[in-house]
N, C-alpha and C. Protein backbone atom coordinates (compact mmCIF):
# COMPACT_ATOMS: atom_id res chain seq x y z
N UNK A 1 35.69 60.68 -39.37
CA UNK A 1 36.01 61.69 -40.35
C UNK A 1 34.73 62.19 -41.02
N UNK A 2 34.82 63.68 -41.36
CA UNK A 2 33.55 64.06 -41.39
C UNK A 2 33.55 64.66 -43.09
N UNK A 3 32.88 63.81 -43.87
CA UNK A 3 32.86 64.22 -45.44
C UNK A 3 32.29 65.10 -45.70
N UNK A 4 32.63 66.19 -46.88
CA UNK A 4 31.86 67.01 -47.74
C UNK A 4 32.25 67.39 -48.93
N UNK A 5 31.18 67.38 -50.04
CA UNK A 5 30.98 67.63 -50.91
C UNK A 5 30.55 68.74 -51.89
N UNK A 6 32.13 69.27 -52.33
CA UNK A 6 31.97 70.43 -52.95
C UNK A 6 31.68 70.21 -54.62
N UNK A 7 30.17 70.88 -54.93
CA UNK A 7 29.41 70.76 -55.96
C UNK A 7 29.68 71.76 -56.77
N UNK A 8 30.78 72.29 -57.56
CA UNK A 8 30.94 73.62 -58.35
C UNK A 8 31.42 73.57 -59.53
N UNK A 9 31.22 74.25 -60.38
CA UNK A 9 31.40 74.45 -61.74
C UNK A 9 32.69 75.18 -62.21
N UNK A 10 32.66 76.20 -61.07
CA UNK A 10 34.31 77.51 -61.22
C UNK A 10 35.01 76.61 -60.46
N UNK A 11 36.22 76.18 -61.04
CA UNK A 11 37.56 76.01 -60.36
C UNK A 11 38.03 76.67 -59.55
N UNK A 12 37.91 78.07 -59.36
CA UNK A 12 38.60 78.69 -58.85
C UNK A 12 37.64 79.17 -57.29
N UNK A 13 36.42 78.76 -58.00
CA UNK A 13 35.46 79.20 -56.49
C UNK A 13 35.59 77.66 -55.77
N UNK A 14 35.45 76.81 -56.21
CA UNK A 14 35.54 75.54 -55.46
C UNK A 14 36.54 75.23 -54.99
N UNK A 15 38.03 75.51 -55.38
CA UNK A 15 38.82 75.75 -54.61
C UNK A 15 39.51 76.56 -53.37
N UNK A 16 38.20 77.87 -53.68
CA UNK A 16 38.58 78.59 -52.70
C UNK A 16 37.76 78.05 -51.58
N UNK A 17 36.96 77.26 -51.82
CA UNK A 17 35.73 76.84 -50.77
C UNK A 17 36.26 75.94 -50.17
N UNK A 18 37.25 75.11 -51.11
CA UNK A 18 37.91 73.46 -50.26
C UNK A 18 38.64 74.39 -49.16
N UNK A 19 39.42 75.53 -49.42
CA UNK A 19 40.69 76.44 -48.63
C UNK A 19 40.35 76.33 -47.21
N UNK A 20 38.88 77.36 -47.47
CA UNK A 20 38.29 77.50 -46.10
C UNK A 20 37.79 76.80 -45.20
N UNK A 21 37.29 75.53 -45.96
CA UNK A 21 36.87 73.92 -45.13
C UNK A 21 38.33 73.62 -44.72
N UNK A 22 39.15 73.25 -45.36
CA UNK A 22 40.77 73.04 -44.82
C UNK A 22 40.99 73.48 -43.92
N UNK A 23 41.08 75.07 -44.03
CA UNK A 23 41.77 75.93 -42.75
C UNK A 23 41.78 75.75 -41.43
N UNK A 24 40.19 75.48 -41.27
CA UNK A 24 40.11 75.29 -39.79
C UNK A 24 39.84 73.82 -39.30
N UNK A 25 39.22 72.67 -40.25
CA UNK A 25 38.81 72.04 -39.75
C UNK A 25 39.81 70.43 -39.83
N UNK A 26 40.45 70.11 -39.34
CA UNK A 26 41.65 68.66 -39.27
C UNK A 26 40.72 67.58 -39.72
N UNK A 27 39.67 67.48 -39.09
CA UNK A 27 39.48 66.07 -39.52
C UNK A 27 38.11 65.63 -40.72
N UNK A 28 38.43 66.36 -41.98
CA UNK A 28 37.35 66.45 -42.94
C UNK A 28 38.29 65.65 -44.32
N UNK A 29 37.27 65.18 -44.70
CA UNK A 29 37.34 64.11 -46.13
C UNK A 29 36.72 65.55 -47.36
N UNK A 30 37.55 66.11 -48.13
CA UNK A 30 37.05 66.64 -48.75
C UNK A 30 36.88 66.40 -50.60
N UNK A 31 35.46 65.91 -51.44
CA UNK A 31 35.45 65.75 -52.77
C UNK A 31 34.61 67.05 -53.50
N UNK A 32 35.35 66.98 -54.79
CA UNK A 32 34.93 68.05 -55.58
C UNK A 32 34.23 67.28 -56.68
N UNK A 33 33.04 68.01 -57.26
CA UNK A 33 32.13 67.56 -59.20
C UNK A 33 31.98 68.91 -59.25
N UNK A 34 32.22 68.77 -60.60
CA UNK A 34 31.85 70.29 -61.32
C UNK A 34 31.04 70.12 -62.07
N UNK A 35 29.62 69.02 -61.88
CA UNK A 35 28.74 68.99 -62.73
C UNK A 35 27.65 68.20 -62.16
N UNK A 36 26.42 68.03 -62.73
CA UNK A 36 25.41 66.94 -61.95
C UNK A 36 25.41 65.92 -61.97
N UNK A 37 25.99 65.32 -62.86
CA UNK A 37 26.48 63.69 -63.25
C UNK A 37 27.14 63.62 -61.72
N UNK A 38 28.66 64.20 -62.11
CA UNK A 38 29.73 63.50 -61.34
C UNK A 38 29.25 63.69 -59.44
N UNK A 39 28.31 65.12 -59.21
CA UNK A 39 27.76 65.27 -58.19
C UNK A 39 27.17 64.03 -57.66
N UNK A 40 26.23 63.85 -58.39
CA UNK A 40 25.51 62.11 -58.26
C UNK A 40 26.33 61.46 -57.62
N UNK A 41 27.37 61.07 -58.86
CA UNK A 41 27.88 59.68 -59.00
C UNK A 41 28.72 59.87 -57.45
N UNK A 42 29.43 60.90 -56.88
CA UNK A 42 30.03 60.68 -55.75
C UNK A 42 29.19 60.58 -54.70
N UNK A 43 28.11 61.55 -54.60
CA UNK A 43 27.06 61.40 -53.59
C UNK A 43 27.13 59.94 -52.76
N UNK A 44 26.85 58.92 -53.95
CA UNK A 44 26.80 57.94 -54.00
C UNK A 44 27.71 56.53 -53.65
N UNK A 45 28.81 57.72 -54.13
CA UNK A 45 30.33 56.47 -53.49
C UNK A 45 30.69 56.97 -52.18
N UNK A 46 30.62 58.27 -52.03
CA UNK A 46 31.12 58.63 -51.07
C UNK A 46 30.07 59.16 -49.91
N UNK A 47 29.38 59.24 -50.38
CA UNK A 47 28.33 59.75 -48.81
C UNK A 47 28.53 60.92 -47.88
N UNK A 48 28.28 61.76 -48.72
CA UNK A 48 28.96 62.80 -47.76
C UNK A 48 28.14 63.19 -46.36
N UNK A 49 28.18 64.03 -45.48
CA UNK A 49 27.64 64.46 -44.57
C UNK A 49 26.79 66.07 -45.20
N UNK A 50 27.96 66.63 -46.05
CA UNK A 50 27.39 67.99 -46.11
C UNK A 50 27.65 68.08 -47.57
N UNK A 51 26.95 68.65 -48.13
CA UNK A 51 27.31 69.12 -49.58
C UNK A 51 27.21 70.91 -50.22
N UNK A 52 28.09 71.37 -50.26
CA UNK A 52 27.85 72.79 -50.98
C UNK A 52 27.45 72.68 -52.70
N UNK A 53 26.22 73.31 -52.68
CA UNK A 53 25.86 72.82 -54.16
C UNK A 53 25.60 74.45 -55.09
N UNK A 54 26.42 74.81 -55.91
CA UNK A 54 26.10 75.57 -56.54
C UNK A 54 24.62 75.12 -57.56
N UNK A 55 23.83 76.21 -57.38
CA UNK A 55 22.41 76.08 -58.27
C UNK A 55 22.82 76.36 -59.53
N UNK A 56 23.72 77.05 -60.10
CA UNK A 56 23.43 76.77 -61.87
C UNK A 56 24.70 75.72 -61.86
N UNK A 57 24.66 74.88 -62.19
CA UNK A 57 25.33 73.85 -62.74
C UNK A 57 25.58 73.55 -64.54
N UNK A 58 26.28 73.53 -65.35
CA UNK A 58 26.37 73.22 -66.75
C UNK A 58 25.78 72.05 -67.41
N UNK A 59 25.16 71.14 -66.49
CA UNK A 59 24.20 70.11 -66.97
C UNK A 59 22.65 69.67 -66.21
N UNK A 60 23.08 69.91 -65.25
CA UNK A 60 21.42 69.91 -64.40
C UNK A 60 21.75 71.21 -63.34
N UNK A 61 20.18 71.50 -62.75
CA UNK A 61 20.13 72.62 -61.73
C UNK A 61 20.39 71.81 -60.73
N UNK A 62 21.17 73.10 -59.53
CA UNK A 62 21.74 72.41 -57.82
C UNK A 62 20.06 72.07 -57.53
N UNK A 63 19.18 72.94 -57.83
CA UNK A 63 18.18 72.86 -57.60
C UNK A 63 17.14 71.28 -56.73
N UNK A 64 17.49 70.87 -58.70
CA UNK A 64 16.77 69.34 -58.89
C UNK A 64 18.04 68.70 -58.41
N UNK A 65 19.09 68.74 -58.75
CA UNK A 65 20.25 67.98 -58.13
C UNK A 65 20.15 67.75 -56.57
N UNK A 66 19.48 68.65 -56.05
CA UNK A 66 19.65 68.87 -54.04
C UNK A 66 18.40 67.95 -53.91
N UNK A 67 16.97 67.57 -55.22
CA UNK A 67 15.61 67.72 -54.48
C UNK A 67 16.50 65.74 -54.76
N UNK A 68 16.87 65.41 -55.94
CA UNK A 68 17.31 63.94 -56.09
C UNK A 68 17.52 63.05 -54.61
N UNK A 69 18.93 64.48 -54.48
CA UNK A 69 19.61 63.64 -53.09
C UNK A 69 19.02 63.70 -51.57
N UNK A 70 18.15 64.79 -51.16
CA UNK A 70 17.45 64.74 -50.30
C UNK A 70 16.25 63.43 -50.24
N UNK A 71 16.10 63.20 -51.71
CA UNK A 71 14.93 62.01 -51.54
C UNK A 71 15.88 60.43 -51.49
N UNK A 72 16.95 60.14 -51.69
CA UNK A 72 17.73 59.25 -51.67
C UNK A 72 18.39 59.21 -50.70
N UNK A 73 19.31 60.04 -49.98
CA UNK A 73 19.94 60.52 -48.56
C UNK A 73 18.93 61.92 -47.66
N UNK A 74 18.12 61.00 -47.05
CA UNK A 74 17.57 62.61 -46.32
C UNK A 74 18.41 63.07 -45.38
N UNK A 75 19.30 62.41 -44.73
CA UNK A 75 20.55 62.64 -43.66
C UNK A 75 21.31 64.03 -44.24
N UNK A 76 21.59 63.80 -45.37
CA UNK A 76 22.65 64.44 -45.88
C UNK A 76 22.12 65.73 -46.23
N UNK A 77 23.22 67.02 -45.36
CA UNK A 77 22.84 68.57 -45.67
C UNK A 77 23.21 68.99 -46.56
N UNK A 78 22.34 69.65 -47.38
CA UNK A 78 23.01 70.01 -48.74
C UNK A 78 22.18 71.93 -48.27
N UNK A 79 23.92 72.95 -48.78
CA UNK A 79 24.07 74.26 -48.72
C UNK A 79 23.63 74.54 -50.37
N UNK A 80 23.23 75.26 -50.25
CA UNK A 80 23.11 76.36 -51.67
C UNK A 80 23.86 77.55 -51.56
N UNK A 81 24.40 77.32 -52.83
CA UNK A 81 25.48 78.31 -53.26
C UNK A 81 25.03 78.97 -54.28
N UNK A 82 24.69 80.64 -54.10
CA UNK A 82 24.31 81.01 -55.75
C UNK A 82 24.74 82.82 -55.81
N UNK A 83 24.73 82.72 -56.76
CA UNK A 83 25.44 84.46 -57.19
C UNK A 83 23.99 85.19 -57.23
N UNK A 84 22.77 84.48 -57.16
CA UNK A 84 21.37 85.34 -57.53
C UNK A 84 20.72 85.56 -56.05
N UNK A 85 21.31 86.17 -55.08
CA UNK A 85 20.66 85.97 -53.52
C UNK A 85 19.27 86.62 -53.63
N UNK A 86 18.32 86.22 -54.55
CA UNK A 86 16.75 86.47 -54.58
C UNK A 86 15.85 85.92 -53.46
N UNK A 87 14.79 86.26 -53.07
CA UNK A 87 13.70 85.57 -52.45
C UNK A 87 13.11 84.27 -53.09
N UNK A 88 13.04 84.74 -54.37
CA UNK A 88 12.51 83.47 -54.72
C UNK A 88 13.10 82.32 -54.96
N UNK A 89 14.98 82.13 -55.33
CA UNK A 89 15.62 81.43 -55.14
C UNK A 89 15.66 80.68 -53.74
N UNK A 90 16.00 81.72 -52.69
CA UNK A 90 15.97 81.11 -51.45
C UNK A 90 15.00 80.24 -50.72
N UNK A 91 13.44 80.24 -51.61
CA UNK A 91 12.35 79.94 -51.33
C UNK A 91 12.16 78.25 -51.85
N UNK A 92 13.09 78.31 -53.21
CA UNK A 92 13.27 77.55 -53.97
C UNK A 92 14.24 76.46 -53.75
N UNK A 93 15.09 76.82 -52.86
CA UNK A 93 16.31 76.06 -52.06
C UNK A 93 15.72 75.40 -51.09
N UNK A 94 14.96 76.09 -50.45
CA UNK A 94 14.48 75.23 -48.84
C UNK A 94 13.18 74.10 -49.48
N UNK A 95 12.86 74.58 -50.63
CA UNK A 95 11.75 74.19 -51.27
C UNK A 95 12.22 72.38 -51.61
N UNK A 96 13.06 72.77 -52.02
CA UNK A 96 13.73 71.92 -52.60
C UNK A 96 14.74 70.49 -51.81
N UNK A 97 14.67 71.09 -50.37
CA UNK A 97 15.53 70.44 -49.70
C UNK A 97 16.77 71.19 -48.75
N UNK A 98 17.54 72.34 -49.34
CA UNK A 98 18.69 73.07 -48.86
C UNK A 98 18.31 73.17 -47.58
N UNK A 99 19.63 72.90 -46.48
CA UNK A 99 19.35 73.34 -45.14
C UNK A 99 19.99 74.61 -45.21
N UNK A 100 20.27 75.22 -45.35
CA UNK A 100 21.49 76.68 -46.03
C UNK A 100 20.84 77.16 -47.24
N UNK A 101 21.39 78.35 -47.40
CA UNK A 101 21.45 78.95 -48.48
C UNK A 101 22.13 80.29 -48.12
N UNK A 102 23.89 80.37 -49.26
CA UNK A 102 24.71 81.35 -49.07
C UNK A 102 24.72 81.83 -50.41
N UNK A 103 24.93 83.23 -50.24
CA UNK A 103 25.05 84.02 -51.79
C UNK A 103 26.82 84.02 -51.98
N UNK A 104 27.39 84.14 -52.99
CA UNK A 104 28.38 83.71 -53.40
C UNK A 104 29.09 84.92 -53.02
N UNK A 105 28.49 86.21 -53.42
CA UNK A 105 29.28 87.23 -53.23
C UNK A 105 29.03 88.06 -51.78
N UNK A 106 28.67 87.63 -51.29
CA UNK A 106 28.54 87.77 -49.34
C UNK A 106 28.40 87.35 -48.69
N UNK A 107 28.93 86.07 -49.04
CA UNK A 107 29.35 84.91 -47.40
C UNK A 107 30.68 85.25 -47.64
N UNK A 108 31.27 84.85 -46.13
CA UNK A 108 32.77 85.08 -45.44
C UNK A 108 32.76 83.86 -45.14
N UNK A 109 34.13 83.63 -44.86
CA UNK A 109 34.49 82.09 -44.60
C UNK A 109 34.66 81.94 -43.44
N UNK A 110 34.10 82.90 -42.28
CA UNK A 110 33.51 82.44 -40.93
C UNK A 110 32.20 81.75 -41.59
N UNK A 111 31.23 82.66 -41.84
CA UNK A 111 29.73 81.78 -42.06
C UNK A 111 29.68 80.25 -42.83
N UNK A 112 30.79 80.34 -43.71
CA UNK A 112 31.11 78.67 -43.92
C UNK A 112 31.34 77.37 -42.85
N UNK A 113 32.30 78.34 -42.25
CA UNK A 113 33.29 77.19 -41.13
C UNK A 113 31.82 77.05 -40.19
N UNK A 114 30.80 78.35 -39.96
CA UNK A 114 29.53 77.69 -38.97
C UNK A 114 29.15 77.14 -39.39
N UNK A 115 28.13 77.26 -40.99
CA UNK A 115 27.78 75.76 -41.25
C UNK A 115 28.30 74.61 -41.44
N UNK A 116 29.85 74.67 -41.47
CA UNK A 116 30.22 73.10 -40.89
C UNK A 116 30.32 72.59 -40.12
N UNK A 117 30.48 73.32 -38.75
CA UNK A 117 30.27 73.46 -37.43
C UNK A 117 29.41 73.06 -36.64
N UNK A 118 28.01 73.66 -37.58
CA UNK A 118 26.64 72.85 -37.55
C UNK A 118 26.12 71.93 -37.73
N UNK A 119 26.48 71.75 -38.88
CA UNK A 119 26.63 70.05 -39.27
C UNK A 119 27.66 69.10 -38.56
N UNK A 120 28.70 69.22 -38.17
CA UNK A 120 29.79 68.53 -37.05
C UNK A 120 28.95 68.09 -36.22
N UNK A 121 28.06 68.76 -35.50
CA UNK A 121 27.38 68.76 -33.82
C UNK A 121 26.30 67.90 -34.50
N UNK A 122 25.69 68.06 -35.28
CA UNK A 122 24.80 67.21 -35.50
C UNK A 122 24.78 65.26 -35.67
N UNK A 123 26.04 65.53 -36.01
CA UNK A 123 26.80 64.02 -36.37
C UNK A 123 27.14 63.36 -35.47
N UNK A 124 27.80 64.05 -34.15
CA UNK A 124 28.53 63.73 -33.12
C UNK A 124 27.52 63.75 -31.84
């Protein structure tokens, strides 16, 4: 079973994100934090394979949150999720660790299901 970890703050976007991981894929473990604490703390229990991490977070940045877990789990892919699709963000994501980086308001939930897709093949 293949885990991931949805990192979001909006209820309503993180749910739409669990939708589209659901839809297509049967055999996924899916956890939600809506903050950097609880992000951590599951990282940690649960181990995910992939993580979607929104960059503004209400207590720490996805930023430093992605650079933590890349130095503790380097296995583990962590996506950036952000409403600011800048250069220098994106620069700042890979900088940081992100194997991804999707803008919030123009990814489709094909380009999701590939990067899970991507990450699947990598595991297997």
């Amino acid at each position: 079973m293949f885990k991931i970890l949805i990192v979001e703050d909006n209820r309503f976007y993180r749910q739409s994100l669990k939708e589209i991981c659901d839809g297509k894929f049967l055999d996924l473990h899916i956890e939600e934090a809506e903050n950097g604490k609880e992000a951590m703390e599951k990282v940690d229990s649960f181990l995910p394979g992939l993580v979607f991490m929104d960059i503004g977070l209400p207590d720490e940045s996805g930023l430093r949150l992605t650079k933590k877990i890349k130095a503790k789990y380097p296995d583990i892919s962590v996506v950036m999720l952000t409403s600011h699709d800048q250069p220098e963000y994106r620069e700042a994501a890979i900088r940081f660790g992100a194997s991804h980086f999707l803008s919030k308001g123009a990814v489709t939930g094909q380009e999701i299901q590939d990067v899970i897709e991507s990450s699947l093949s990598l595991t297997f």
